[in-house]
PDB file of N, CA and C in Angstrom:
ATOM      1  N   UNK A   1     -35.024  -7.898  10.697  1.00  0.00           N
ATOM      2  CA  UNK A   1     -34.016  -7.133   9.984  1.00  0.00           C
ATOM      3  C   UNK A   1     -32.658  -7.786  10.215  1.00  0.00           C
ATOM      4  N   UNK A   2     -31.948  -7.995   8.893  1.00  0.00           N
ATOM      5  CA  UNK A   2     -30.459  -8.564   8.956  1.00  0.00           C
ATOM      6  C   UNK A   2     -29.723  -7.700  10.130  1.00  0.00           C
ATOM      7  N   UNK A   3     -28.644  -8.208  10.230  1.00  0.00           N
ATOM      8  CA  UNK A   3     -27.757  -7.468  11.305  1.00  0.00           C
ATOM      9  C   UNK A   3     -26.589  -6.761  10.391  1.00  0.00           C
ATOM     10  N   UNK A   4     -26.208  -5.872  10.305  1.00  0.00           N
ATOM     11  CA  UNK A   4     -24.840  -5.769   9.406  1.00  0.00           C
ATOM     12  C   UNK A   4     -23.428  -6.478  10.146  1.00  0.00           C
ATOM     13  N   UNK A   5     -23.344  -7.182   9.081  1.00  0.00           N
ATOM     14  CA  UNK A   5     -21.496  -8.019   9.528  1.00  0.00           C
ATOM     15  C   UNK A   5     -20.604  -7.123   9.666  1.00  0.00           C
ATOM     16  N   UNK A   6     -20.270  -7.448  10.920  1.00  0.00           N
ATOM     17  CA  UNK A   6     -18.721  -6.356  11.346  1.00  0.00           C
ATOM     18  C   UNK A   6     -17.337  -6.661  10.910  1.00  0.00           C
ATOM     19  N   UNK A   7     -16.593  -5.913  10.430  1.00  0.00           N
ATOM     20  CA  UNK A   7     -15.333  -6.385   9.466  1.00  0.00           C
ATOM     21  C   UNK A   7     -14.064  -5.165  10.132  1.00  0.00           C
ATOM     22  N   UNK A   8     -13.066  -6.323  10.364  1.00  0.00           N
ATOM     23  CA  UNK A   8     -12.673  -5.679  11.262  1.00  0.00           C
ATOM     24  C   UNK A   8     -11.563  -5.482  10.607  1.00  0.00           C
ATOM     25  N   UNK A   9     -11.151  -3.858  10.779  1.00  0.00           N
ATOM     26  CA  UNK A   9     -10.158  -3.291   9.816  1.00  0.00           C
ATOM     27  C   UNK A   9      -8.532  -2.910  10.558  1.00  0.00           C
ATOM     28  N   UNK A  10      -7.278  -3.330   9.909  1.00  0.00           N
ATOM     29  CA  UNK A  10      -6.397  -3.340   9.975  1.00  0.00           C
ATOM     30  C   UNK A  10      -5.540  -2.497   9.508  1.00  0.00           C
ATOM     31  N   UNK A  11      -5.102  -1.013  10.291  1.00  0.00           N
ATOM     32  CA  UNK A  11      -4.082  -0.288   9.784  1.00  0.00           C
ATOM     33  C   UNK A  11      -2.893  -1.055  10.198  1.00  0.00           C
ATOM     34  N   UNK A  12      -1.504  -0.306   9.089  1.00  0.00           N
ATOM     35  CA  UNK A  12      -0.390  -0.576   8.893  1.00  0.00           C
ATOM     36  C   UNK A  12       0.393   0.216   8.372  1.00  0.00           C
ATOM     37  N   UNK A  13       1.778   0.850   8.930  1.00  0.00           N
ATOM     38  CA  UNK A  13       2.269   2.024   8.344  1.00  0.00           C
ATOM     39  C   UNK A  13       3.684   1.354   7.258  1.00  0.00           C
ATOM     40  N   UNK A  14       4.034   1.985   6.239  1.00  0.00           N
ATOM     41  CA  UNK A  14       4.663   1.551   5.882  1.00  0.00           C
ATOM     42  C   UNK A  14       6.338   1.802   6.294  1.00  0.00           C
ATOM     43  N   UNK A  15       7.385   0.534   6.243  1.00  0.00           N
ATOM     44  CA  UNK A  15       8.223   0.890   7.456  1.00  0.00           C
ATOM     45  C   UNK A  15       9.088   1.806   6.870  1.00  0.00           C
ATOM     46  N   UNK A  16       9.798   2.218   5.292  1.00  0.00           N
ATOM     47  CA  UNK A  16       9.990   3.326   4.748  1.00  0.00           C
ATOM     48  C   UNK A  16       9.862   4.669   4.449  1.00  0.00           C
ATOM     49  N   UNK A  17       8.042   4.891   4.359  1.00  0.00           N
ATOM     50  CA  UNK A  17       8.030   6.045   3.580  1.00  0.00           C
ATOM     51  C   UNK A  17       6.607   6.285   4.983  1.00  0.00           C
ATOM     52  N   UNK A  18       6.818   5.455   5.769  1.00  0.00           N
ATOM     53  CA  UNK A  18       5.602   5.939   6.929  1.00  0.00           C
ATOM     54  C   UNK A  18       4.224   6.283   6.501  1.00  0.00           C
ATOM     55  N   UNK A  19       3.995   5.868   5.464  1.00  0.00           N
ATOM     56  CA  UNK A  19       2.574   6.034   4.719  1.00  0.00           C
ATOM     57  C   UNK A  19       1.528   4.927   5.782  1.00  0.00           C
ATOM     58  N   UNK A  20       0.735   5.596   6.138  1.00  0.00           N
ATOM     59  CA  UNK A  20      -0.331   4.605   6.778  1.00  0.00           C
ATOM     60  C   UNK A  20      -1.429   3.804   5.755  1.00  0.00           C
ATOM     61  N   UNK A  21      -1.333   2.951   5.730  1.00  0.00           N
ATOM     62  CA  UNK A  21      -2.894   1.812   5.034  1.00  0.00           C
ATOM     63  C   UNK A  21      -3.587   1.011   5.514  1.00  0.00           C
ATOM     64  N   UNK A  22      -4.394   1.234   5.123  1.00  0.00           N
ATOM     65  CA  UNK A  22      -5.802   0.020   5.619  1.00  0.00           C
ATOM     66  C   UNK A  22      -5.982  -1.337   5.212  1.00  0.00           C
ATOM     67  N   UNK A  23      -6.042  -2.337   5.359  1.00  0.00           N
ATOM     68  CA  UNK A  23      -6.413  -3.491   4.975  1.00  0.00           C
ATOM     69  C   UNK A  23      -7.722  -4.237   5.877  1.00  0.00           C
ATOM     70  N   UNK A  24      -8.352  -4.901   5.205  1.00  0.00           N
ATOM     71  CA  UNK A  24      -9.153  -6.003   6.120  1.00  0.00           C
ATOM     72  C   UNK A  24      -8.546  -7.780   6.163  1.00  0.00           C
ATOM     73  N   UNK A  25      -7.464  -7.671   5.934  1.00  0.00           N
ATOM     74  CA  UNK A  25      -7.115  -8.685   6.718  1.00  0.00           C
ATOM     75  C   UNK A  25      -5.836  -8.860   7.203  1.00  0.00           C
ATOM     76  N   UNK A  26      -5.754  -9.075   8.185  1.00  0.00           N
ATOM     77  CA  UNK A  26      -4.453  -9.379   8.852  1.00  0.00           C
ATOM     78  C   UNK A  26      -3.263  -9.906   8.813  1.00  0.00           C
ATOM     79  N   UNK A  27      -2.220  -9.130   8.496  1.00  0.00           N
ATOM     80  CA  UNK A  27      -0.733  -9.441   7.738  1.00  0.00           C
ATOM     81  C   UNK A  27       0.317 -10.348   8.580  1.00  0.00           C
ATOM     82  N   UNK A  28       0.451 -11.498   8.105  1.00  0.00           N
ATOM     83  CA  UNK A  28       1.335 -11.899   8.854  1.00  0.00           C
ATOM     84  C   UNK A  28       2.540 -11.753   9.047  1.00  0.00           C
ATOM     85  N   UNK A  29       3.715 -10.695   8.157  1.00  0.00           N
ATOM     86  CA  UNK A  29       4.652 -10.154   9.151  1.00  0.00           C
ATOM     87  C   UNK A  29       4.465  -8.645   8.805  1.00  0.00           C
ATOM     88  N   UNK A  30       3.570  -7.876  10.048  1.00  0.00           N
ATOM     89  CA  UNK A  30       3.080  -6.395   9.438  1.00  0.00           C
ATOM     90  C   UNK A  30       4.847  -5.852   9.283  1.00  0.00           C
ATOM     91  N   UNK A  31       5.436  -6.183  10.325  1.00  0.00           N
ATOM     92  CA  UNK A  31       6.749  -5.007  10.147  1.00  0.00           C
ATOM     93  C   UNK A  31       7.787  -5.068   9.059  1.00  0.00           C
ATOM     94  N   UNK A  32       7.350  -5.849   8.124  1.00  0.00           N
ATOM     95  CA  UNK A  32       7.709  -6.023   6.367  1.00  0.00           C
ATOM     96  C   UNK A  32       7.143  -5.682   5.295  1.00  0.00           C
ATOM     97  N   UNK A  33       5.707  -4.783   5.524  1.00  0.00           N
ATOM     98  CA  UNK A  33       4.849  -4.457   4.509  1.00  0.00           C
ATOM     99  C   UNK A  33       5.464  -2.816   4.304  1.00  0.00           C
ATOM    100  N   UNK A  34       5.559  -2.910   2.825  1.00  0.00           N
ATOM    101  CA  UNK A  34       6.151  -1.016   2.249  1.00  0.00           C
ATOM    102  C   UNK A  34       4.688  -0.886   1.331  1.00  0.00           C
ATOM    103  N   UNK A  35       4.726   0.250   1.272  1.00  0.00           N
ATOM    104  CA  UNK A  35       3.388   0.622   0.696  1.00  0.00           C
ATOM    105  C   UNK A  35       4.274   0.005  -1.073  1.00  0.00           C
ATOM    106  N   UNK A  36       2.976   0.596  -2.029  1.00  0.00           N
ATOM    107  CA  UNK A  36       3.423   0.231  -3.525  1.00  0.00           C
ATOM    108  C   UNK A  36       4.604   1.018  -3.985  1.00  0.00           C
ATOM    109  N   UNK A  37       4.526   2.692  -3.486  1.00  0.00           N
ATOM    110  CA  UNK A  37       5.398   3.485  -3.903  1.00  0.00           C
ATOM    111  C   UNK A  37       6.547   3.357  -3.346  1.00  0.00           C
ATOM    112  N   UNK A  38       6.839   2.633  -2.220  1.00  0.00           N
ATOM    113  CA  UNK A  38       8.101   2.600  -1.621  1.00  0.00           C
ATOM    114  C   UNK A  38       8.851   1.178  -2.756  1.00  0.00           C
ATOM    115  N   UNK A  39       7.585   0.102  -3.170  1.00  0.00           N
ATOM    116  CA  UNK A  39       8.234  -1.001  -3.607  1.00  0.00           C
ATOM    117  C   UNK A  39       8.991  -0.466  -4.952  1.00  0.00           C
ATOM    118  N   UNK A  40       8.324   0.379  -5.666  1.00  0.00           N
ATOM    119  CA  UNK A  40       8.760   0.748  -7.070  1.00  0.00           C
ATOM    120  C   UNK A  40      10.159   1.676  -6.519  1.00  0.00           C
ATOM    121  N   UNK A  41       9.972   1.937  -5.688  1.00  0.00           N
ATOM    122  CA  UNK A  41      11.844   3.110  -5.413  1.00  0.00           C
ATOM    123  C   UNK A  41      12.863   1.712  -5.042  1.00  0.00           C
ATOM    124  N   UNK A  42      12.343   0.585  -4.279  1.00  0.00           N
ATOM    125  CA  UNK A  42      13.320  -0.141  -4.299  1.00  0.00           C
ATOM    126  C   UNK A  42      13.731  -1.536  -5.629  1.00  0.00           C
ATOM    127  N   UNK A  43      12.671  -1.223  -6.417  1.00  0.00           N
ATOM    128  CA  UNK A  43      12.624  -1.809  -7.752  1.00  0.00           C
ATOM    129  C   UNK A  43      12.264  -1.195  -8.771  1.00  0.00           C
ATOM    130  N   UNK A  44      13.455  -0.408  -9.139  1.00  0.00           N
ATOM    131  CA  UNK A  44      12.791   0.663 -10.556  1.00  0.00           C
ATOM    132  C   UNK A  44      12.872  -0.165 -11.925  1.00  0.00           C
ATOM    133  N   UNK A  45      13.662  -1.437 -11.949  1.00  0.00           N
ATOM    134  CA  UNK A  45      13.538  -2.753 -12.938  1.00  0.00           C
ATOM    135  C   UNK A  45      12.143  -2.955 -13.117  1.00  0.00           C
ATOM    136  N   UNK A  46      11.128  -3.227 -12.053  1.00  0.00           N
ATOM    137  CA  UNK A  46      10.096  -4.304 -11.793  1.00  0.00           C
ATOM    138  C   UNK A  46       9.156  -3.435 -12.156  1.00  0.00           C
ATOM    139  N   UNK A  47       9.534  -1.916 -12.733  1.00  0.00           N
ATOM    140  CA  UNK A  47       8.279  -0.817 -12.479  1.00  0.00           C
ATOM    141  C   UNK A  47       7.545  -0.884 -14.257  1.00  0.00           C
ATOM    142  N   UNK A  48       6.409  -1.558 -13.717  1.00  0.00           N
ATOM    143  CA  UNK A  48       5.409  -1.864 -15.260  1.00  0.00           C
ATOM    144  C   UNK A  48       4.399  -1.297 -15.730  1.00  0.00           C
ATOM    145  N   UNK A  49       4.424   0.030 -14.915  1.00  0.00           N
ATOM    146  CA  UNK A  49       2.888   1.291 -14.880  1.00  0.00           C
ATOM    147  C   UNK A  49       3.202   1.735 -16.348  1.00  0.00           C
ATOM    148  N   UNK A  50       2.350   2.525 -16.733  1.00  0.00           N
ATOM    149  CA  UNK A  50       1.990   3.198 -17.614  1.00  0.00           C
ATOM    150  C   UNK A  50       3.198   4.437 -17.737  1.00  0.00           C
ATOM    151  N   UNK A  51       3.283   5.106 -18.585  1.00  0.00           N
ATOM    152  CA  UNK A  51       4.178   6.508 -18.893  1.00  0.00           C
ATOM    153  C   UNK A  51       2.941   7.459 -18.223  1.00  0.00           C
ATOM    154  N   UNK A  52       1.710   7.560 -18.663  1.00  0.00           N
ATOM    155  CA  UNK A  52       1.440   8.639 -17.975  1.00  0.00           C
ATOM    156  C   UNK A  52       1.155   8.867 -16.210  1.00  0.00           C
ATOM    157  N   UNK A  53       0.868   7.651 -15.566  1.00  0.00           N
ATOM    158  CA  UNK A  53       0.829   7.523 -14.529  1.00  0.00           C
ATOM    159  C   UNK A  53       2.208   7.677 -13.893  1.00  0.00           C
ATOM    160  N   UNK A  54       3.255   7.388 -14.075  1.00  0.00           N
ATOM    161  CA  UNK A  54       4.409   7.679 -13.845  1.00  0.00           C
ATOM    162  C   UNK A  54       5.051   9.292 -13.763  1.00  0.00           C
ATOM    163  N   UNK A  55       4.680   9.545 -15.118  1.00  0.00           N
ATOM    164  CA  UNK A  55       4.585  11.226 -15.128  1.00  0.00           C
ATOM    165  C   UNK A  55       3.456  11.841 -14.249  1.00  0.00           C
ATOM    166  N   UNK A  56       2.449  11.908 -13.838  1.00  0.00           N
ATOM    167  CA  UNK A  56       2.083  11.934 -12.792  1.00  0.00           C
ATOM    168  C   UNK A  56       2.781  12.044 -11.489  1.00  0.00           C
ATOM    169  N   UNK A  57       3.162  11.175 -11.172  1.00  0.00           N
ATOM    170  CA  UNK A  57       3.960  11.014  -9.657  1.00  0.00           C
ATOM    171  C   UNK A  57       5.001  11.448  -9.895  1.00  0.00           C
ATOM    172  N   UNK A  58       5.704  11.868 -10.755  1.00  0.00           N
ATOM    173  CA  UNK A  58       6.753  12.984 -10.665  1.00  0.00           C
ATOM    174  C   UNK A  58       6.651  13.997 -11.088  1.00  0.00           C
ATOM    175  N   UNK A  59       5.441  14.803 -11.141  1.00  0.00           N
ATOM    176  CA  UNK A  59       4.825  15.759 -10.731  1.00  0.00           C
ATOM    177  C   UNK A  59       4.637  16.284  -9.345  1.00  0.00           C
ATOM    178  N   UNK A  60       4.113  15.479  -8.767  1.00  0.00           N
ATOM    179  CA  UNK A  60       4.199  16.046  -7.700  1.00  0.00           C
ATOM    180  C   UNK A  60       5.159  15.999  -6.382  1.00  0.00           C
TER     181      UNK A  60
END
């Protein structure tokens, strides 16, 4: 019987909005990673989502 491969998982909080995330691989400067929603508040230019997904999140 195969062995299952162990994959070794990497939390990271984001340094703005303190949102915690998971990744499997290892960030090389973690204390610079913002989650997505923090990137779109500091770039509302760069923001290319959809209208309804947008309306969404300002919903809640």
């Amino acid at each position: 019987m195969a062995r299952k491969k162990f994959k070794k998982i990497y939390n990271y909080n984001c340094t703005i909005t303190d949102e915690v995330f998971k990744t499997t691989k290892e960030a090389p400067n973690p204390e610079e990673l913002i989650s997505i929603k923090a990137y779109y508040e500091l770039n509302p230019d760069k923001d290319d989502r959809p209208d309804h997904i947008k309306q969404k999140l300002t919903e809640e």
